[in-house]
Protein backbone atom coordinates (compact mmCIF):
# COMPACT_ATOMS: atom_id res chain seq x y z
CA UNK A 1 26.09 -76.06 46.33
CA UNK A 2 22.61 -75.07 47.19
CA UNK A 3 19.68 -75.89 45.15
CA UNK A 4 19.08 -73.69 41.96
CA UNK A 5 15.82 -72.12 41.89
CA UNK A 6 15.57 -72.55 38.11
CA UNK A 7 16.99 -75.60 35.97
CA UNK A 8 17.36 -74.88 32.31
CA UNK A 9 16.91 -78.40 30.26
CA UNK A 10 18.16 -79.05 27.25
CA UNK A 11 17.37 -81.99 25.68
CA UNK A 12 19.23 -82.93 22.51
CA UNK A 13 20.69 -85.23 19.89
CA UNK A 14 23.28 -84.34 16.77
CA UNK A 15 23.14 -80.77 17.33
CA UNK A 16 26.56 -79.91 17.20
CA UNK A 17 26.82 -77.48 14.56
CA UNK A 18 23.95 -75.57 16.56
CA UNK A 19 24.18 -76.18 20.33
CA UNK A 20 27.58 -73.91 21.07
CA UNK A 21 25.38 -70.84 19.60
CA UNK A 22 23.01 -71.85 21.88
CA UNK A 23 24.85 -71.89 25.27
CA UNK A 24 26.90 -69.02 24.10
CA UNK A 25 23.27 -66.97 24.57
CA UNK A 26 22.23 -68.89 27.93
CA UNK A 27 25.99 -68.51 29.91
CA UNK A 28 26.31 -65.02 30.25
CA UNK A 29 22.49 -65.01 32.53
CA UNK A 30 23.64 -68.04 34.57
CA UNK A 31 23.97 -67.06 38.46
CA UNK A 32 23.86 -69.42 41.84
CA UNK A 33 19.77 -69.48 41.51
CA UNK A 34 20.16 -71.08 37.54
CA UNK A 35 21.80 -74.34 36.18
CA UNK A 36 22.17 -75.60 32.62
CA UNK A 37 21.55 -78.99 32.16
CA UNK A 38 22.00 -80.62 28.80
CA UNK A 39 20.88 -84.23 27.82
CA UNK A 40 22.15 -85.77 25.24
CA UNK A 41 20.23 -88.70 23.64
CA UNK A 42 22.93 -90.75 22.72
CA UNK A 43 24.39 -88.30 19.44
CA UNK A 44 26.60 -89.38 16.78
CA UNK A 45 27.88 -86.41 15.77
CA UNK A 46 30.32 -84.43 18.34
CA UNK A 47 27.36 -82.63 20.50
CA UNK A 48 29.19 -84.11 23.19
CA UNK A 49 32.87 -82.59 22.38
CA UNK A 50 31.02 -79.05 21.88
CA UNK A 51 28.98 -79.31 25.29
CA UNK A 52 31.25 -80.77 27.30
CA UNK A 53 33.95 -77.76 26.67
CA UNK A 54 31.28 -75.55 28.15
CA UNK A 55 30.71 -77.80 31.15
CA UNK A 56 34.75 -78.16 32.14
CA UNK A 57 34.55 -74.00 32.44
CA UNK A 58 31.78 -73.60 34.26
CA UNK A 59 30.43 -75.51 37.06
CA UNK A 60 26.56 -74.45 36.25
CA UNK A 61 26.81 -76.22 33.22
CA UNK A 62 25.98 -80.19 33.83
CA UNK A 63 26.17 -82.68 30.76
CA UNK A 64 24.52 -86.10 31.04
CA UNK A 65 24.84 -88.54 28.14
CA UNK A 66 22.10 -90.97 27.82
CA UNK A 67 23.00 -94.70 26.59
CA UNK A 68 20.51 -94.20 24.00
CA UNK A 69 18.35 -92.23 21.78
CA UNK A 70 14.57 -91.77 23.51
CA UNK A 71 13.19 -89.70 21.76
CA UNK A 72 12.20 -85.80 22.62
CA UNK A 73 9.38 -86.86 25.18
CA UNK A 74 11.52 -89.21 26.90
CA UNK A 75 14.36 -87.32 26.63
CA UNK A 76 12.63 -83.91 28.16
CA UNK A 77 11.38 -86.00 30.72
CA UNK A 78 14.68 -87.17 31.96
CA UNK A 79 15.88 -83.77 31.89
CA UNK A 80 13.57 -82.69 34.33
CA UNK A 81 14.14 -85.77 36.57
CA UNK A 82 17.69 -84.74 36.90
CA UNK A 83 16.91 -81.33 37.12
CA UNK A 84 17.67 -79.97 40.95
CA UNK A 85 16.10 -76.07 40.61
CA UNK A 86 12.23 -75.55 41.79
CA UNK A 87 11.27 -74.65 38.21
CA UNK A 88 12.68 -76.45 35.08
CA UNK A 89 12.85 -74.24 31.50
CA UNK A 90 12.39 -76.51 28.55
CA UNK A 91 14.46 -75.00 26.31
CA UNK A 92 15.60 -76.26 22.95
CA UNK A 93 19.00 -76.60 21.27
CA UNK A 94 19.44 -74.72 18.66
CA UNK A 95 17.35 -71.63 19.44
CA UNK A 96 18.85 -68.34 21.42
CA UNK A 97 17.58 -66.74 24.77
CA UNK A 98 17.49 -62.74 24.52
CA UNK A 99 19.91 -60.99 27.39
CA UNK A 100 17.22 -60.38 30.39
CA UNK A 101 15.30 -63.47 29.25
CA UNK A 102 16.32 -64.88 32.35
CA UNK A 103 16.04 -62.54 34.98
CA UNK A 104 12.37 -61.99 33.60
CA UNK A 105 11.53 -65.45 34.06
CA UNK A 106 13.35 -65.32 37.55
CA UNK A 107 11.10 -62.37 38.80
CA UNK A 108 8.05 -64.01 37.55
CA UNK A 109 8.16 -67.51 39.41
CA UNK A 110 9.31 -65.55 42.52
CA UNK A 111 5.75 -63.94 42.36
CA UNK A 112 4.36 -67.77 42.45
CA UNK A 113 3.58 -68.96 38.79
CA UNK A 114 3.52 -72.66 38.36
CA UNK A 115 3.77 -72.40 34.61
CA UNK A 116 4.93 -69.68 32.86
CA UNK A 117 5.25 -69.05 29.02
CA UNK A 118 7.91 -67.05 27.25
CA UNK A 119 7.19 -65.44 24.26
CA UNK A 120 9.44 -65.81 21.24
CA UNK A 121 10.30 -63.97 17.88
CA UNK A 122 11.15 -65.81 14.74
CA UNK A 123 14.18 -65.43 12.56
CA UNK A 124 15.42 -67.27 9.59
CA UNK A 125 17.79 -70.29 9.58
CA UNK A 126 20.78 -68.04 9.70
CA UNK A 127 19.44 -65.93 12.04
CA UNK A 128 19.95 -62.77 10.28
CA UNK A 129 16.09 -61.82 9.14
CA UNK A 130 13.14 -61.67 11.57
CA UNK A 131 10.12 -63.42 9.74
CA UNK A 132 7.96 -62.41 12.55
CA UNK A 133 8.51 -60.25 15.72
CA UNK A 134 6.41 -61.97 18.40
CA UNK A 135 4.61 -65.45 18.18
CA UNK A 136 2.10 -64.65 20.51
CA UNK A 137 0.55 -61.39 19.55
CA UNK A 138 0.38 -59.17 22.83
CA UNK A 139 2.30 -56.70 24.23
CA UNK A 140 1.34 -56.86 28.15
CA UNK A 141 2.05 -59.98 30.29
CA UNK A 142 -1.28 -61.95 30.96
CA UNK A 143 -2.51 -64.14 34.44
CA UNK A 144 -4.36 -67.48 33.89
CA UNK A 145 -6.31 -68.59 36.96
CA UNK A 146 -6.39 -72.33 37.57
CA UNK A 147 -9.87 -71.84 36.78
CA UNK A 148 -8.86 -70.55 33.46
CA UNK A 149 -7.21 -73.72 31.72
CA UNK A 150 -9.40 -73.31 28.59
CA UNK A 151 -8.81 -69.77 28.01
CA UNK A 152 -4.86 -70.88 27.79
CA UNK A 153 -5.43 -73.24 25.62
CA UNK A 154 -7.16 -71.45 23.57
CA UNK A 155 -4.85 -68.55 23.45
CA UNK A 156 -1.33 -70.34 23.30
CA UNK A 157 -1.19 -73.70 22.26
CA UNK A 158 -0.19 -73.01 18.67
CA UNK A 159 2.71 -71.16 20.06
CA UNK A 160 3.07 -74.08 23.06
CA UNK A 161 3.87 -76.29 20.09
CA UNK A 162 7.30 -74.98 20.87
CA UNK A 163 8.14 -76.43 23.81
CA UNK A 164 11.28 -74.08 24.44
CA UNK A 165 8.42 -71.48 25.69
CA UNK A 166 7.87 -73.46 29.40
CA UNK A 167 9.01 -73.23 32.40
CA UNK A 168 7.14 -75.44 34.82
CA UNK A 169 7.57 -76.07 38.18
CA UNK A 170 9.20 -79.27 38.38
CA UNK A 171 7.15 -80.65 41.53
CA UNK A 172 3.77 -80.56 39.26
CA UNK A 173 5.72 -82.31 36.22
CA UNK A 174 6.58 -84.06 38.13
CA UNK A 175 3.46 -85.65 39.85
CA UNK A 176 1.86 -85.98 36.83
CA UNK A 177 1.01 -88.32 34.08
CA UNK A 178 4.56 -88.67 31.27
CA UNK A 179 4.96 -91.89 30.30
CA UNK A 180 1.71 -92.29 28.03
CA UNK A 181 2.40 -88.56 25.72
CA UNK A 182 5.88 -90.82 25.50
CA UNK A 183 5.76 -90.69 21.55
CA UNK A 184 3.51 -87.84 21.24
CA UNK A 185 6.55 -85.00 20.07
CA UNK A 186 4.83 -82.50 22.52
CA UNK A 187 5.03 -84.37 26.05
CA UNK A 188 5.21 -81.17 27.73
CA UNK A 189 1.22 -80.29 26.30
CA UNK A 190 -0.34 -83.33 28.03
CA UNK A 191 1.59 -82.48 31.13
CA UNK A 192 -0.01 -79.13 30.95
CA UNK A 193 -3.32 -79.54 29.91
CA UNK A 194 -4.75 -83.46 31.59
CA UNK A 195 -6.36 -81.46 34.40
CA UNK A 196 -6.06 -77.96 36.14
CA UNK A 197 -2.79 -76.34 37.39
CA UNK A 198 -2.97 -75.86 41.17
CA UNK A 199 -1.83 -72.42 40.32
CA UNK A 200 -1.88 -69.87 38.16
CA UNK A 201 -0.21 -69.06 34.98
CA UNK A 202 1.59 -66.59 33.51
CA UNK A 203 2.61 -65.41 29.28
CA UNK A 204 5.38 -62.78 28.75
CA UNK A 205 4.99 -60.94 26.33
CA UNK A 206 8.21 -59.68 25.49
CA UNK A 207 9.91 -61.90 23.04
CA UNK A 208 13.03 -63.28 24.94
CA UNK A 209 13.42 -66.12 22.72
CA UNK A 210 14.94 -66.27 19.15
CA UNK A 211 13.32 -69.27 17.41
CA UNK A 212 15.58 -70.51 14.50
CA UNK A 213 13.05 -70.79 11.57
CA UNK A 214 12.39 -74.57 9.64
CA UNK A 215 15.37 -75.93 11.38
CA UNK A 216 13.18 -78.46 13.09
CA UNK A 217 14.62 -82.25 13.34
CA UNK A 218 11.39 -83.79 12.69
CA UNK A 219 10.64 -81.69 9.37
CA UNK A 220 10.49 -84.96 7.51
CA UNK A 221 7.31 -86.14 9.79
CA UNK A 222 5.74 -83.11 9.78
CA UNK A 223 2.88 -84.95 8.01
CA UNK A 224 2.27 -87.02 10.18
CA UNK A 225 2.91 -85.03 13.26
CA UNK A 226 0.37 -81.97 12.36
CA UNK A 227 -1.94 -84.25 10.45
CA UNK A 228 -2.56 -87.41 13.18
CA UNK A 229 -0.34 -86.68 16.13
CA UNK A 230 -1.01 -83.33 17.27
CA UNK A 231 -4.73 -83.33 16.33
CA UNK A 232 -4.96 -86.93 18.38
CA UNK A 233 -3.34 -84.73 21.72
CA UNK A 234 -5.02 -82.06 21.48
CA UNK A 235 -8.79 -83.88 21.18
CA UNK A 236 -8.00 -86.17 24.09
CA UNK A 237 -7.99 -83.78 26.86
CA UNK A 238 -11.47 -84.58 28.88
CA UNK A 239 -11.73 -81.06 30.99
CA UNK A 240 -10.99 -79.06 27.14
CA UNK A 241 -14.52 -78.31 25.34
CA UNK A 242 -15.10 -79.24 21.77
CA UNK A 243 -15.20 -75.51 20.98
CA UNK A 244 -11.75 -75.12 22.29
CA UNK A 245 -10.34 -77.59 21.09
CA UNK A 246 -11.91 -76.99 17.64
CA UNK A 247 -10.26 -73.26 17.76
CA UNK A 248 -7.19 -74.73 17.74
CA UNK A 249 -6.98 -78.18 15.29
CA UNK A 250 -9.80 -80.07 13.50
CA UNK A 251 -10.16 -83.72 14.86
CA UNK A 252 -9.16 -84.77 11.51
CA UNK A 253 -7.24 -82.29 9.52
CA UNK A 254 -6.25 -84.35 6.93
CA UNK A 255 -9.98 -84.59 5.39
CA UNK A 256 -9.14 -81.22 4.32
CA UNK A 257 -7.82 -81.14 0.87
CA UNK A 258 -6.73 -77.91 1.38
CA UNK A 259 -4.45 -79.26 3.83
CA UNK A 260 -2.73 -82.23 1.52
CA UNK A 261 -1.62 -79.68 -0.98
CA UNK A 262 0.05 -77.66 1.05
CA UNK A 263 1.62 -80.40 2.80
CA UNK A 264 2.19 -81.98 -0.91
CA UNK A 265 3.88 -78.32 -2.07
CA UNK A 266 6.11 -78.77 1.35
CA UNK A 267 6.93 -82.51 0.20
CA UNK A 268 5.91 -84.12 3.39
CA UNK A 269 2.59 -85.72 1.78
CA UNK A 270 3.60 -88.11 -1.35
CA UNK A 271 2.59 -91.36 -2.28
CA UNK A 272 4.29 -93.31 0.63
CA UNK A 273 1.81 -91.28 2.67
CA UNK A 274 -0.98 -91.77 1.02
CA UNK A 275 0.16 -95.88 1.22
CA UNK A 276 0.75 -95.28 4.78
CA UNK A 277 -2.24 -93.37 6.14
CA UNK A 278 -5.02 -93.48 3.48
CA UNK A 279 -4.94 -96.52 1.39
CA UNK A 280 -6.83 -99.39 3.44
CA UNK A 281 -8.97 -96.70 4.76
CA UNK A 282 -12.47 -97.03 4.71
CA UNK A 283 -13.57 -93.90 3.31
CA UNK A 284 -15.36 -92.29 0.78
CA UNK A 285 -14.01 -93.69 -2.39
CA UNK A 286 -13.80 -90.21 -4.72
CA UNK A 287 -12.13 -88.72 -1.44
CA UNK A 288 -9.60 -91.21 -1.29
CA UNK A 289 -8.95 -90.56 -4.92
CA UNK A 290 -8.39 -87.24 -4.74
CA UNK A 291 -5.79 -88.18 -2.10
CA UNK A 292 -4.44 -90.09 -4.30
CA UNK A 293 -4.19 -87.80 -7.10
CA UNK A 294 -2.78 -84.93 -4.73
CA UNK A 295 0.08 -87.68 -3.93
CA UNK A 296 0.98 -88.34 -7.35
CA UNK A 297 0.44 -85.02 -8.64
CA UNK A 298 3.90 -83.35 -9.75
CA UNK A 299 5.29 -81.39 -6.65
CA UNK A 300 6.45 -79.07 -9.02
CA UNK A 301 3.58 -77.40 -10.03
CA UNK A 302 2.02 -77.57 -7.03
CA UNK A 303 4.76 -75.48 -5.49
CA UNK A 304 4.13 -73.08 -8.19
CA UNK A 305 0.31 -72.98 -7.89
CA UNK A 306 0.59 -72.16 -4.07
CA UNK A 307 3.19 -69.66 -4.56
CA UNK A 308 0.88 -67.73 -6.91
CA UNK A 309 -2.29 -68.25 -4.46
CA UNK A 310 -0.13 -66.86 -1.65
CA UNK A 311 0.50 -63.88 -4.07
CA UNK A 312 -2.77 -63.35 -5.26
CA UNK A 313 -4.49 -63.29 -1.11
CA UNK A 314 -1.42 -60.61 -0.40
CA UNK A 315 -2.90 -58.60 -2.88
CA UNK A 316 -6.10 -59.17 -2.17
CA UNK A 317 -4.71 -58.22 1.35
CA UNK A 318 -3.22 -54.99 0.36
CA UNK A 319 -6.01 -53.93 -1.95
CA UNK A 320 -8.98 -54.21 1.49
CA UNK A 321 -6.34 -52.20 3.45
């Protein structure tokens, strides 16, 4: 069997009641230039039963089992390693690929792309409402030069959070630096963004991805991912300006109050954060009581007090249009 020119990687772990959905969107696109790879990080549920079904009916489909759990950065990165197509898609495993997602993403690395980012809509849990038609906002492909890293940044790294948007030639992931954004939850960004592509990049702006809204396995670290991890990765990359990098995170989001209540309304920040992260601090001492006093404050109310505020700026919306 020749080489594929494209390997789509799926990394995953207990994603059984999700994964079939998943591979039921990417099968009908597969031809002799595409392979699905799925890796499994060791599940306990029966991701393994559901993949493996696929696999014994068609012979594009290959399932490798880890002997443990790596995490998503480890995990991705073995993907790629056993990945045999020129350019590896990062997708994710319980999100849906559009028909002609593929073949769009075919033509566009035949034209020479080393990276090249798929735009995505946004549906519900249950798929059945679109909370947001396309995640990048454009409606006409755009070219990065290697020359113009920042302006990428810039304009897609809130979406790149999503790492089911890449495709990346596998060559230049390869040669690169993995094994210290091992831990970060967005490996794929430092592989990107430590220094210059040798070629150019490339957004789509059609949506060819269905994102499955809030259905994230790490929703009960989203604290500390947005607050410290993400903000930590995105300041540490030396050829990125300040200015850049501010347009995209503060260094230290968390000093934003504004930022604990919401995160308080969503239940990730409580008082076993504010034990974790803020209490042998040295800071301010009346900022580190307000932190405190967000943490204890009753969730309930909160909830309801940024429910109204969202209600009041719609209006407030509607009323300037």
């Amino acid at each position: 069997m020749k080489a594929p020119l494209l390997s789509i990687c799926i990394a995953t772990y207990n994603r059984a009641g999700y994964i079939g959905e998943t591979l039921d969107s990417i099968i009908p696109q597969l031809d002799d230039d595409v392979e699905l790879l799925v890796v499994d990080g060791a599940s306990t549920d029966n991701t393994e039963d559901v993949v493996r079904k696929y696999a014994q009916k068609k012979s594009r489909i290959r399932y490798v089992r880890l002997p443990a759990k790596g995490g998503v950065d480890q995990d991705y990165d073995k993907a790629v390693e056993f990945a045999r197509g020129e350019f590896c898609w990062l997708f994710t495993d319980d999100d849906l690929l559009k028909p002609g997602a593929v073949a769009a993403v075919k033509a566009a690395i035949k034209k020479g792309y080393d990276l090249v980012i798929v735009n995505a809509e946004v549906r519900d849990r249950e798929l059945s409402v679109i909370l947001q038609s396309r995640r990048i906002v454009m409606h006409d492909n755009k070219v990065y030069a290697p020359n113009a890293m920042e302006c990428l940044f810039v304009d897609a790294l809130d979406y790149l959070s999503f790492i089911g948007a890449v495709v990346i030639r596998r060559s230049i992931w390869l040669s690169r630096e993995r094994r210290p954004y091992f831990g970060a939850e967005f490996i794929h960004i430092g592989v990107l963004f430590q220094k210059p592509l040798p070629g150019p990049a490339l957004i789509i702006a059609e949506p060819y991805i269905t994102i499955r809204f809030d259905n994230a396995q790490w929703e009960s670290r989203r604290f500390e991912i947005w607050m410290f991890k993400w903000p930590k990765l995105v300041w540490s990359f030396k050829d990125i300006s300040n200015e850049a990098k501010l347009a995209v995170t503060r260094r230290e989001p968390w000093r934003n109050f504004k930022n604990l209540v919401i995160h308080r309304s969503l239940g990730g920040y409580h008082i076993q954060s504010y034990r974790k992260y803020f209490s042998s601090m040295r800071i301010n001492f009346l900022w580190k009581f307000c932190a405190w006093l967000i943490a204890c404050f009753p969730r309930k109310i909160i909830v309801e007090f940024h429910c109204l505020y969202k209600q009041i700026k719609r209006r407030a919306h509607s009323y300037a249009l």
